[in-house]
N, C-alpha and C. Protein backbone atom coordinates (compact mmCIF):
# COMPACT_ATOMS: atom_id res chain seq x y z
N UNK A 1 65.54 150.85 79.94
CA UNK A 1 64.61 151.89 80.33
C UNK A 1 65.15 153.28 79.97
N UNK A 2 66.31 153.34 80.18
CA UNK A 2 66.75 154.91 80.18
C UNK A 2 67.06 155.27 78.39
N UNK A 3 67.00 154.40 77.75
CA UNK A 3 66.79 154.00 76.06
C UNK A 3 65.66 154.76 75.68
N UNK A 4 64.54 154.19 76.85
CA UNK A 4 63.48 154.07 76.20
C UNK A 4 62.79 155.94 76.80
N UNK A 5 62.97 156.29 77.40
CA UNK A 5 63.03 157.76 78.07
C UNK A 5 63.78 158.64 77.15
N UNK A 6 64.78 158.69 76.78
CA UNK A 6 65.66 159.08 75.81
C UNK A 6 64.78 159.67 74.66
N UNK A 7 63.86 158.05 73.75
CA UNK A 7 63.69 158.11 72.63
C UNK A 7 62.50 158.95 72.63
N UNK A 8 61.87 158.47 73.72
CA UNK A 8 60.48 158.92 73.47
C UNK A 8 60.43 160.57 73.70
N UNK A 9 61.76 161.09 74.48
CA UNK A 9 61.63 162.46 74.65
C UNK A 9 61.75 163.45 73.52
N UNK A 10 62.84 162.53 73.15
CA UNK A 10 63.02 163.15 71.69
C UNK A 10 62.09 163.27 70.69
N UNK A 11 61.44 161.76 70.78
CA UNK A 11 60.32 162.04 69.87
C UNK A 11 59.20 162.94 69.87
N UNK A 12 59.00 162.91 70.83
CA UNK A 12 58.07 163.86 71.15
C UNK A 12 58.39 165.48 71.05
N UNK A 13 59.85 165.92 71.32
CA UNK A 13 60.23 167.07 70.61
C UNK A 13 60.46 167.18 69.29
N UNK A 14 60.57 166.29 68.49
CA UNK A 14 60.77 166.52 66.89
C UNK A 14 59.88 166.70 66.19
N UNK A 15 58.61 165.49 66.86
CA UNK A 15 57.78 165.65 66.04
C UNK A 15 56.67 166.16 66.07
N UNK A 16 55.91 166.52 64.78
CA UNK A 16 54.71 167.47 64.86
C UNK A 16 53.53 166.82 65.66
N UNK A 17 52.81 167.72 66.68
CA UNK A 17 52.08 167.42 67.38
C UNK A 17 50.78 166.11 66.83
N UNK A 18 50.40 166.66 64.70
CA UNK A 18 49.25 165.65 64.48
C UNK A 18 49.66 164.55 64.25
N UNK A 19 51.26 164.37 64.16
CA UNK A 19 51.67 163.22 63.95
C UNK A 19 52.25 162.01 64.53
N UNK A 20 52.34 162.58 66.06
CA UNK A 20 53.14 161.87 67.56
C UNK A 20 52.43 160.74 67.31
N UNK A 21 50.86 160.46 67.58
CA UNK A 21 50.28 159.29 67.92
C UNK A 21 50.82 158.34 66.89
N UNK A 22 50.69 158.23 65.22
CA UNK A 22 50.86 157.67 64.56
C UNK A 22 52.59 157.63 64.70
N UNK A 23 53.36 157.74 64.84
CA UNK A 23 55.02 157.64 65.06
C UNK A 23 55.10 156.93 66.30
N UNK A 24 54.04 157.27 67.69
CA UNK A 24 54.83 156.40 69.03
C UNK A 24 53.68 154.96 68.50
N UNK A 25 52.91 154.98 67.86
CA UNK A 25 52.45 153.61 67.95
C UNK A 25 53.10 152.75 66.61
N UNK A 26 53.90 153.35 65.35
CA UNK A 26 54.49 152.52 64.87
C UNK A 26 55.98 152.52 65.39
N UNK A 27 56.42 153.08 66.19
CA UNK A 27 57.95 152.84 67.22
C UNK A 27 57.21 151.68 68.07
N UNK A 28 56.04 151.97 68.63
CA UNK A 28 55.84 150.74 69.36
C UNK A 28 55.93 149.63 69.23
N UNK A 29 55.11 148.81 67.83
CA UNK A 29 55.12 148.17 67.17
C UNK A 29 56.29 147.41 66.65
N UNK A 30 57.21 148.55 65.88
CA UNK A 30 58.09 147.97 65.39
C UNK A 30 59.34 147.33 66.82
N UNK A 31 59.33 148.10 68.02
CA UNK A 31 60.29 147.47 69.00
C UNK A 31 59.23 146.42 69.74
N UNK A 32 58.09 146.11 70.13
CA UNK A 32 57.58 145.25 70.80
C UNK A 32 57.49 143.83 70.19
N UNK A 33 57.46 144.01 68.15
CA UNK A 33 57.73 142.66 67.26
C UNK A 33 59.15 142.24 67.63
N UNK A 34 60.28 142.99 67.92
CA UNK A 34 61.26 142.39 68.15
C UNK A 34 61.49 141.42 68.78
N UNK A 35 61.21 141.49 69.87
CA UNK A 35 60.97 140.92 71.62
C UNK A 35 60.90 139.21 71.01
N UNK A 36 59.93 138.52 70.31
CA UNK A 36 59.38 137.47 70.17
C UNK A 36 60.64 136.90 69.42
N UNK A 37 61.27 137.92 68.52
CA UNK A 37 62.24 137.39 67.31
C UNK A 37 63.22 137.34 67.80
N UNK A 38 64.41 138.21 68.70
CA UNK A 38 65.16 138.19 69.69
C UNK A 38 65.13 137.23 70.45
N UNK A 39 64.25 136.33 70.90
CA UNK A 39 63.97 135.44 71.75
C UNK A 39 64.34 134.09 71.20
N UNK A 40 63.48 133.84 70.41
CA UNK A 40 63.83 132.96 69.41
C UNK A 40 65.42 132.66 68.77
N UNK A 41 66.20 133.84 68.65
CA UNK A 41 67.38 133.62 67.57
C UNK A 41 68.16 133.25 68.64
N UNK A 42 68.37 134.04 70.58
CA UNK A 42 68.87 133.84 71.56
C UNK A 42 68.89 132.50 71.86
N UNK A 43 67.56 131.82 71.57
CA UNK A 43 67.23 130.86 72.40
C UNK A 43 67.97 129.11 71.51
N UNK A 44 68.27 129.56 69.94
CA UNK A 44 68.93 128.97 69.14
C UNK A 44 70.49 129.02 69.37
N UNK A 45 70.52 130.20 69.73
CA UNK A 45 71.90 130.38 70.02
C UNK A 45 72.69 129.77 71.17
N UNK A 46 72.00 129.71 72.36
CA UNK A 46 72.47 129.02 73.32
C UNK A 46 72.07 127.27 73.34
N UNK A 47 70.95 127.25 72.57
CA UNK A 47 71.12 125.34 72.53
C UNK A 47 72.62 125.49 71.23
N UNK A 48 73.10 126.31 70.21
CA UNK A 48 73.60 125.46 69.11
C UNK A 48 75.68 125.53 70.14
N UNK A 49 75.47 126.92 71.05
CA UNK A 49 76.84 127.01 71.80
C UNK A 49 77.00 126.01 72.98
N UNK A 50 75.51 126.19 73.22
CA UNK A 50 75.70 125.50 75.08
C UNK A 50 76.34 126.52 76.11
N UNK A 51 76.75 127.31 75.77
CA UNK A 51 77.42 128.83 76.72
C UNK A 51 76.20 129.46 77.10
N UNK A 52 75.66 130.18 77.84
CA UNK A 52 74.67 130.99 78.24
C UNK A 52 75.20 131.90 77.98
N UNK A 53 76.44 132.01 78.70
CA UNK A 53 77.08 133.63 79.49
C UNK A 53 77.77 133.85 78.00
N UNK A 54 78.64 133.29 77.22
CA UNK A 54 79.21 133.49 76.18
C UNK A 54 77.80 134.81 75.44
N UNK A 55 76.58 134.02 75.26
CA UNK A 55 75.56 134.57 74.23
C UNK A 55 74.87 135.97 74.64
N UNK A 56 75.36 135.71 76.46
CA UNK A 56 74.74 137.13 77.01
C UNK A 56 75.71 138.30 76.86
N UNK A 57 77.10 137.84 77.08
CA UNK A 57 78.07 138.39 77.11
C UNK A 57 78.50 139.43 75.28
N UNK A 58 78.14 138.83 74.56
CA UNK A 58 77.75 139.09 72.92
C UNK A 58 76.84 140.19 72.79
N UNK A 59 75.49 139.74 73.59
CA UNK A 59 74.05 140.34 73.40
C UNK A 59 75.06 141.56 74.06
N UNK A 60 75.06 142.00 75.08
CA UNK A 60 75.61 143.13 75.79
C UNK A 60 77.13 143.88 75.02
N UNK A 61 77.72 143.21 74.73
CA UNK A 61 79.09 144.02 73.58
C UNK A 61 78.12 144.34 72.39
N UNK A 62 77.40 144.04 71.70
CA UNK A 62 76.65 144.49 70.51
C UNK A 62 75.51 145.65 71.26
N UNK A 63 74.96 145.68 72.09
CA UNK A 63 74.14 146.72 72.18
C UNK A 63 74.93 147.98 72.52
N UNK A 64 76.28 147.48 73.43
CA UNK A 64 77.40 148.92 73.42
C UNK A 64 77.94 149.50 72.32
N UNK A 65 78.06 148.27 71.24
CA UNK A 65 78.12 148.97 69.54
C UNK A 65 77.30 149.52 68.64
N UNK A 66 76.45 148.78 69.05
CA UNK A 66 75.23 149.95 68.72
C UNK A 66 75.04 151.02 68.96
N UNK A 67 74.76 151.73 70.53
CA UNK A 67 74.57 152.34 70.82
C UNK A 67 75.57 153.50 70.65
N UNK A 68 77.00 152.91 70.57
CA UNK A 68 78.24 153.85 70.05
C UNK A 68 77.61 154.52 68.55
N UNK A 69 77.68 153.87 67.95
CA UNK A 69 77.19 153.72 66.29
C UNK A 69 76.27 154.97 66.12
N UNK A 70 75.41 155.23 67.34
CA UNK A 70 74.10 156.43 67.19
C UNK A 70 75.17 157.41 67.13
N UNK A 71 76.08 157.54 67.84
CA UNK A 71 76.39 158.72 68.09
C UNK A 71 76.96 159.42 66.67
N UNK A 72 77.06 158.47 65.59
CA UNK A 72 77.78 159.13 64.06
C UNK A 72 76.11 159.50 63.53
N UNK A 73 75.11 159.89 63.89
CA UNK A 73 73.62 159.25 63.02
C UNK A 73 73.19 160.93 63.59
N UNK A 74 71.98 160.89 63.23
CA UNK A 74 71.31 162.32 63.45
C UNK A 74 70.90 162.14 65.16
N UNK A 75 70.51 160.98 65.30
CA UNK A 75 70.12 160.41 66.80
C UNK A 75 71.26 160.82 67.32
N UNK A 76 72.83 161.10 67.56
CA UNK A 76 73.79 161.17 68.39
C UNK A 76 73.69 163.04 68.39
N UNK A 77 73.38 163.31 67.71
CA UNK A 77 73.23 165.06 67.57
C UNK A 77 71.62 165.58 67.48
N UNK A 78 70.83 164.96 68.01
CA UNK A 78 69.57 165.41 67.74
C UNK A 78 69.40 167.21 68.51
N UNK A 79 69.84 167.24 69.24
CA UNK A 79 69.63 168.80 69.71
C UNK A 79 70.10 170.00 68.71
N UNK A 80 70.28 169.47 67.53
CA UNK A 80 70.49 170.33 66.30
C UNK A 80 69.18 170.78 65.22
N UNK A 81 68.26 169.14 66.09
CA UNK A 81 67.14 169.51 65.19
C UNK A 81 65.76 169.88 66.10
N UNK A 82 66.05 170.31 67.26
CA UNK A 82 65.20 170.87 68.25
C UNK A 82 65.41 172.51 68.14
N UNK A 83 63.66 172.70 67.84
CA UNK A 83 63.62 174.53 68.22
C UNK A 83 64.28 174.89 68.84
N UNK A 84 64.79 176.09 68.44
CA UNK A 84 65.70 177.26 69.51
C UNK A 84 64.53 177.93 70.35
N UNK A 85 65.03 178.19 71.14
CA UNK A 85 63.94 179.01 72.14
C UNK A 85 64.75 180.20 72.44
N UNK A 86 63.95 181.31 72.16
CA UNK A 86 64.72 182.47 72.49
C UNK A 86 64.10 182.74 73.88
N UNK A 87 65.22 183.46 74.74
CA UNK A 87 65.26 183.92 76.22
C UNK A 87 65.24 185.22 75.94
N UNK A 88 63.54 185.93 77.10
CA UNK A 88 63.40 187.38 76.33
C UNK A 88 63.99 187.57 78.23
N UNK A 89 64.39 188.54 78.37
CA UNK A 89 64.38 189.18 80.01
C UNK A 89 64.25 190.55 80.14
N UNK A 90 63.04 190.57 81.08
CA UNK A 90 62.00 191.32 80.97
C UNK A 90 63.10 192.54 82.04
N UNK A 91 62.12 193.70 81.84
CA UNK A 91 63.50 195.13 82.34
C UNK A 91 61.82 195.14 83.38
N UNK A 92 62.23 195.24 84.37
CA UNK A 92 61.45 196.38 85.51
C UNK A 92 61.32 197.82 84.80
């Protein structure tokens, strides 16, 4: 969840207002096809080990490498590509 809050905030600051809809519905798309395929390769994986915890234990070290991995990518520095906002302060 907190992935998914993250991305979408961002997205929504990067990108141009006529183009959000078409970007959050092919982000949608492309992470909701996962789900079925993920399932499937998991579900091979634990009949071909017989470990559960081994395959969960994997699933969870790879998403911490992943998620390390953003941080070398434009995604680990995105506040470089967010408008500056200038602060005016107003004089009495």
């Amino acid at each position: 969840m907190l992935f998914n809050i993250n991305t979408g905030s961002l997205r929504q600051s990067i990108v141009p207002n006529e183009l959000l809809g078409r970007v959050i519905s092919v982000a949608g798309v492309i992470s909701w096809s996962a789900i079925p395929l993920g399932t499937l390769v998991v579900g091979y994986l634990i009949e071909w080990s017989g470990n559960v915890a081994l395959i969960y234990g994997l699933i969870g070290a790879t998403t911490f490498v992943i998620a390390c991995c953003f941080h070398f990518t434009a995604l680990g520095h995105a506040d470089r590509y967010l408008p500056v906002q200038s602060v005016t302060a107003e004089t009495a």
